[in-house]
N, C-alpha and C. Protein backbone atom coordinates (compact mmCIF):
# COMPACT_ATOMS: atom_id res chain seq x y z
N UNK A 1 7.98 6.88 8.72
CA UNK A 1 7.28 5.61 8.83
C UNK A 1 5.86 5.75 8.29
N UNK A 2 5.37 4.89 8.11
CA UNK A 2 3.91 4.95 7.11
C UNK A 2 2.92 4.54 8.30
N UNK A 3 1.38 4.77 8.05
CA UNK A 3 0.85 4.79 8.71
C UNK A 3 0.77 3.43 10.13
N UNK A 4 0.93 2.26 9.44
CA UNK A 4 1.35 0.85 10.13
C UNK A 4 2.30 1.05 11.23
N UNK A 5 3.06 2.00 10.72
CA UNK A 5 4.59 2.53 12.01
C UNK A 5 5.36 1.45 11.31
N UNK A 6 5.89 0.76 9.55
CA UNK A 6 6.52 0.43 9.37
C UNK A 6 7.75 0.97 9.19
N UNK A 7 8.96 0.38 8.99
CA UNK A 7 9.97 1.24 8.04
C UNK A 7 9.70 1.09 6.50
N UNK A 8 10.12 1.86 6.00
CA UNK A 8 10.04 1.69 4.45
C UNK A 8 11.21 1.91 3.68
N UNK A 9 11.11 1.28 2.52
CA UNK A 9 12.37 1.76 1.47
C UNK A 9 12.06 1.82 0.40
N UNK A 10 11.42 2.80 -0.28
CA UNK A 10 11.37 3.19 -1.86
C UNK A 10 9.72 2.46 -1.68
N UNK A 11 9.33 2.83 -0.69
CA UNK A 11 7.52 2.94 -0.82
C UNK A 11 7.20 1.44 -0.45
N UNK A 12 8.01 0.59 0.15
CA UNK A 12 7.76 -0.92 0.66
C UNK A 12 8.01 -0.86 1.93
N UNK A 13 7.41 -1.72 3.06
CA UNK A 13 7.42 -2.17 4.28
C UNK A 13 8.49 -2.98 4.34
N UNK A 14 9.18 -2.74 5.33
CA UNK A 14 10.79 -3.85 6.17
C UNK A 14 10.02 -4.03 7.31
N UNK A 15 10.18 -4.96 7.51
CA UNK A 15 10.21 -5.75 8.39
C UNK A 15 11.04 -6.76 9.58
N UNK A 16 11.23 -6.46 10.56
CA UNK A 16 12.97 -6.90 11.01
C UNK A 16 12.13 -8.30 12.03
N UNK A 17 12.41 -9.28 12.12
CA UNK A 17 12.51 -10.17 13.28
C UNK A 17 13.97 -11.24 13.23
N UNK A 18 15.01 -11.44 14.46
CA UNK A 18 16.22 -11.34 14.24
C UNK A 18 17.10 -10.54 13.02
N UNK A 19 17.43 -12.05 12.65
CA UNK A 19 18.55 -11.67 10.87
C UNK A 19 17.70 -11.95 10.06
N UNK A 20 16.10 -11.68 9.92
CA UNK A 20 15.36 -11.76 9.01
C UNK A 20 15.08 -10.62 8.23
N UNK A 21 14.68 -9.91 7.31
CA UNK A 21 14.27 -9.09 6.82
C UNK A 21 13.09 -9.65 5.73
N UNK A 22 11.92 -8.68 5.91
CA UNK A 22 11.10 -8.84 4.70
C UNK A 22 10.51 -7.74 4.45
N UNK A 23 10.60 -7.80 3.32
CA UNK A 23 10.67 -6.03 2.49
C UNK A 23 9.27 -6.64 1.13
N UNK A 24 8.70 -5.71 1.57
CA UNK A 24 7.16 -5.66 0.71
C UNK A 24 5.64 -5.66 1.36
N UNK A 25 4.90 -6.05 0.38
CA UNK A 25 3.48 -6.41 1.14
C UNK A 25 3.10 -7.45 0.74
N UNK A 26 2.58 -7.88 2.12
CA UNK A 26 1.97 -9.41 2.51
C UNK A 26 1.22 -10.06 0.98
N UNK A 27 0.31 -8.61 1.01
CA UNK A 27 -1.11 -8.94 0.12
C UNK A 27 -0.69 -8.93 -1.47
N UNK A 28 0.52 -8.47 -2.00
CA UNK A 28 1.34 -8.97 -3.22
C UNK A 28 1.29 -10.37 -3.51
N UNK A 29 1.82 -10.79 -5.07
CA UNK A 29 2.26 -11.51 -4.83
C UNK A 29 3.52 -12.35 -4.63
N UNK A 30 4.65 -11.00 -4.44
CA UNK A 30 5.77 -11.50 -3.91
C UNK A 30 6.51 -10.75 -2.86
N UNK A 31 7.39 -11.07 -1.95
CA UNK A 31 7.75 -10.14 -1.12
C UNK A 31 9.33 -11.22 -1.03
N UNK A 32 10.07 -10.52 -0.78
CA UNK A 32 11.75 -10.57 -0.52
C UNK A 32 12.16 -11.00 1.12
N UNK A 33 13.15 -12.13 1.02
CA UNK A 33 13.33 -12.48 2.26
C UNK A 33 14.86 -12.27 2.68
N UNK A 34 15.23 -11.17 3.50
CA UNK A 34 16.48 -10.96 3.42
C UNK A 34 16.97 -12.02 4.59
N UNK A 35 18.09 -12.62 4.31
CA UNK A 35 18.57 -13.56 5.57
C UNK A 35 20.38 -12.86 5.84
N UNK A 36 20.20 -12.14 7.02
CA UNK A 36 21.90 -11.86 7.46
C UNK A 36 22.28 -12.96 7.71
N UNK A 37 23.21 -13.19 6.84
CA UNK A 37 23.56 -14.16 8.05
C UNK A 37 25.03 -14.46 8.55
N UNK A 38 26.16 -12.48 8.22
CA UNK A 38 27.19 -12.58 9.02
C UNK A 38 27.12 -11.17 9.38
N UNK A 39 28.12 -10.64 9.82
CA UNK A 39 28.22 -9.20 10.45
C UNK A 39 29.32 -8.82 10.85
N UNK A 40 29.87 -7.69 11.02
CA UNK A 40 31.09 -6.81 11.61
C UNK A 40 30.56 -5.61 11.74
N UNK A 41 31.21 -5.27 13.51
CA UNK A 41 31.14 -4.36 13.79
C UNK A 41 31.97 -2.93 13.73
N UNK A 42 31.22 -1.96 13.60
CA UNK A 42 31.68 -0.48 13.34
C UNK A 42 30.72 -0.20 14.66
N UNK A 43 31.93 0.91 15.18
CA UNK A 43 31.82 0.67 16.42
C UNK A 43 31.11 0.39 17.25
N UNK A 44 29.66 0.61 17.88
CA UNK A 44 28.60 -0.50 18.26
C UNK A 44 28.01 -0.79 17.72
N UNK A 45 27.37 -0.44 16.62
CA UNK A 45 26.73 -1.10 15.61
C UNK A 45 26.90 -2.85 14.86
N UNK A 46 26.34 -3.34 14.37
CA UNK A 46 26.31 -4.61 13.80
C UNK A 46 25.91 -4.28 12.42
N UNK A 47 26.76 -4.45 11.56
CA UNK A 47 26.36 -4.26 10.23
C UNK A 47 26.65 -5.59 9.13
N UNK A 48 25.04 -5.70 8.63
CA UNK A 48 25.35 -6.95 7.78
C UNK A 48 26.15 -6.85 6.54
N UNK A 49 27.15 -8.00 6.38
CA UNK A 49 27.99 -7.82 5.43
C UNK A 49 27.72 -9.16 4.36
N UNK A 50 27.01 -10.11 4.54
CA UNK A 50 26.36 -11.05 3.89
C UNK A 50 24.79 -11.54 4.01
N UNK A 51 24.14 -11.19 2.97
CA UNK A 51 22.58 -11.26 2.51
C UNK A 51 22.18 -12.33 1.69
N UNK A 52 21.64 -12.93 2.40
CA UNK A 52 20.74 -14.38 1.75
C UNK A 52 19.66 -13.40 0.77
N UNK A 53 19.06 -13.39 -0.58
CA UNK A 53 18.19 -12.59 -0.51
C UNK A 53 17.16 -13.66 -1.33
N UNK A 54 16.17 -13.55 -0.91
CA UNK A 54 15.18 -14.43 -1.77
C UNK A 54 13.81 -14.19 -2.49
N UNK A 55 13.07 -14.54 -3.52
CA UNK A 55 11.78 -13.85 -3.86
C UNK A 55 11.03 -14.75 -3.29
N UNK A 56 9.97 -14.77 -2.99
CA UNK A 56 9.26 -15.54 -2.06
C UNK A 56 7.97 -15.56 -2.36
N UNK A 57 7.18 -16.51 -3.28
CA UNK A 57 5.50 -16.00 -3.21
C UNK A 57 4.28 -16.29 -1.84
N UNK A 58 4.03 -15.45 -1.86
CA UNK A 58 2.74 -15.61 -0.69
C UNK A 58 1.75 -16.02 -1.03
N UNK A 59 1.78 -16.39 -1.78
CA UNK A 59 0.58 -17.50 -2.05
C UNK A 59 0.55 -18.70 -1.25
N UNK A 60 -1.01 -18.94 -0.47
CA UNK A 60 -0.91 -19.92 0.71
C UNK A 60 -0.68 -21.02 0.29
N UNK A 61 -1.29 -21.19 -1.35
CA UNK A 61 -1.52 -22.62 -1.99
C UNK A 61 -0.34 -22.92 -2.77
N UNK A 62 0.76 -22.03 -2.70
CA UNK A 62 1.69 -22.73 -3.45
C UNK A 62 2.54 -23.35 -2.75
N UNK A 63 2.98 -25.02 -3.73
CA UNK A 63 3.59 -26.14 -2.80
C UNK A 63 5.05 -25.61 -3.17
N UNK A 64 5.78 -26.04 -1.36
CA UNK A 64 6.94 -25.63 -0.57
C UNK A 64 7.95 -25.77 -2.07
N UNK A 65 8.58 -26.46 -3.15
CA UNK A 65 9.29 -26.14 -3.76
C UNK A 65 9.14 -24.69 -5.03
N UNK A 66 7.81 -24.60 -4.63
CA UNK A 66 7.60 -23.24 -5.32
C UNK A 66 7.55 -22.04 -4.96
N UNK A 67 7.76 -22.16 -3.36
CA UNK A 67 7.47 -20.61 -2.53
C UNK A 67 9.06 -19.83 -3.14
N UNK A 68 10.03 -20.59 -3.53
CA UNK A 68 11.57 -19.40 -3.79
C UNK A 68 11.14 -19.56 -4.89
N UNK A 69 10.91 -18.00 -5.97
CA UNK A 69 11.15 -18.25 -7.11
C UNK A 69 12.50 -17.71 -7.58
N UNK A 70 13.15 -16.75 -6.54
CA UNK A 70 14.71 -16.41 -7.21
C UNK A 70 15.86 -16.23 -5.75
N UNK A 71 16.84 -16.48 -5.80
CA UNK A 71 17.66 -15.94 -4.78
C UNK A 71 19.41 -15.82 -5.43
N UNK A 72 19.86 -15.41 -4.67
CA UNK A 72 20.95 -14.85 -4.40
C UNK A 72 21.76 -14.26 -3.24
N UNK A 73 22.89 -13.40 -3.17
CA UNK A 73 23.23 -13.36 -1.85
C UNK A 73 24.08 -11.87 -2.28
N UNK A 74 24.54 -10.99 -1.55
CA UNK A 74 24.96 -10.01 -1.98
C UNK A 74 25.93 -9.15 -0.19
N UNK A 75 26.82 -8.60 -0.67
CA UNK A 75 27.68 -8.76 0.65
C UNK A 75 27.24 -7.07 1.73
N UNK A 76 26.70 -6.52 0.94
CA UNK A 76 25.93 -5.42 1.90
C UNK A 76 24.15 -5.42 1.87
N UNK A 77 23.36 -4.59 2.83
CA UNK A 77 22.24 -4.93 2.92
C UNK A 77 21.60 -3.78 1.86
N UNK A 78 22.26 -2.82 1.39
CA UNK A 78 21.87 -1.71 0.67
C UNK A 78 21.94 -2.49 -0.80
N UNK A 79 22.93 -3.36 -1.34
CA UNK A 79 23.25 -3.65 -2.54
C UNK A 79 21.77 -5.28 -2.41
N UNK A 80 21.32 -5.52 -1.60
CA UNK A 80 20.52 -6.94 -1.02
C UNK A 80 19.08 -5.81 -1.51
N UNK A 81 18.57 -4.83 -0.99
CA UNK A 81 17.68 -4.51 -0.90
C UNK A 81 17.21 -3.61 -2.36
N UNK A 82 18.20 -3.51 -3.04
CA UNK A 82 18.08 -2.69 -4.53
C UNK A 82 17.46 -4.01 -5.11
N UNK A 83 18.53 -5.15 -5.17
CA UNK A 83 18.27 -6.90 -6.01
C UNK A 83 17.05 -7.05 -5.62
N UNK A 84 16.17 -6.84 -4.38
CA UNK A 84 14.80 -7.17 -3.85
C UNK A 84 14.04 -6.49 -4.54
N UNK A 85 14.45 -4.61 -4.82
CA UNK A 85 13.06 -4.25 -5.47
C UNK A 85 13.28 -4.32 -6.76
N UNK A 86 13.97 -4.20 -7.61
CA UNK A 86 14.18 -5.11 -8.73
C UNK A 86 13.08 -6.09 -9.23
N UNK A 87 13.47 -7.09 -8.70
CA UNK A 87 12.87 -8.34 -8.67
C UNK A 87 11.35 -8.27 -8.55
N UNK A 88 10.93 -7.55 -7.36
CA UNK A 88 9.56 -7.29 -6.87
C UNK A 88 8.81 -6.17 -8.36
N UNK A 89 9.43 -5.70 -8.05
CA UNK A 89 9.20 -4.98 -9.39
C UNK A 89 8.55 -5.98 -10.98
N UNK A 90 9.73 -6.36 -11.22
CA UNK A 90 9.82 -7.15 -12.33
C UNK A 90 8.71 -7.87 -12.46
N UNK A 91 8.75 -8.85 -11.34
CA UNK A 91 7.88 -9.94 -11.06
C UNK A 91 6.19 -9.33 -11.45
N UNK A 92 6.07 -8.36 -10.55
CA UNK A 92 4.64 -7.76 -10.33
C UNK A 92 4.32 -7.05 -11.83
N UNK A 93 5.48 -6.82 -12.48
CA UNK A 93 4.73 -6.21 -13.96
C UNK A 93 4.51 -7.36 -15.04
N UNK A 94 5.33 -8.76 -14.86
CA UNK A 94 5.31 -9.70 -15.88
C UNK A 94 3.70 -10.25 -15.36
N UNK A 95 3.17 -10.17 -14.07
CA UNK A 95 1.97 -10.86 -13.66
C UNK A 95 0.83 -10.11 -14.38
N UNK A 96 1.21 -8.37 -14.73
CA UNK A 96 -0.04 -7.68 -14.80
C UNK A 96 -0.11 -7.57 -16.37
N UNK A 97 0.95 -8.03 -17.62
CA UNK A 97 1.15 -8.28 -18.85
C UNK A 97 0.26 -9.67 -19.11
């Protein structure tokens, strides 16, 4: 865990509240909104098997049809969270060109 006591994945902050996930930093300008929103269990565990996944800008001033700039959905949270840094990726190098 990084100093915050986040989790991380490939040098980004997760973030869990319910079936939410958000993977990045705040102070970017994009961060990924994972939405579970089914599951099956192995044996006590709950494992998501469908991912809302979305790019999301944090920008305070941008109006509500502009906060998604990409989504998709993907049926494990490992194959959800590759499409996120991807994207985050992408996004953050076309801003600095």
């Amino acid at each position: 865990m990084g100093k915050n006591n986040f989790f991380l994945y490939k040098k980004r902050p997760l973030v869990r509240k319910d079936n939410v996930i958000y993977y990045g930093y705040m102070y970017e300008n994009v961060v990924a909104m994972l939405t579970i929103k089914s599951t099956h269990k192995v044996k006590n565990l709950d494992i998501g098997d469908d991912i809302q996944i979305q790019l999301i800008s944090t920008d305070p001033k941008a109006s509500p049809q502009d906060v998604v700039i990409k989504h998709s959905e993907k049926k494990n949270l490992f194959d959800a969270l590759d499409i996120a840094e991807v994207w985050i990726d992408r996004y953050t190098k076309k801003l600095k060109n």
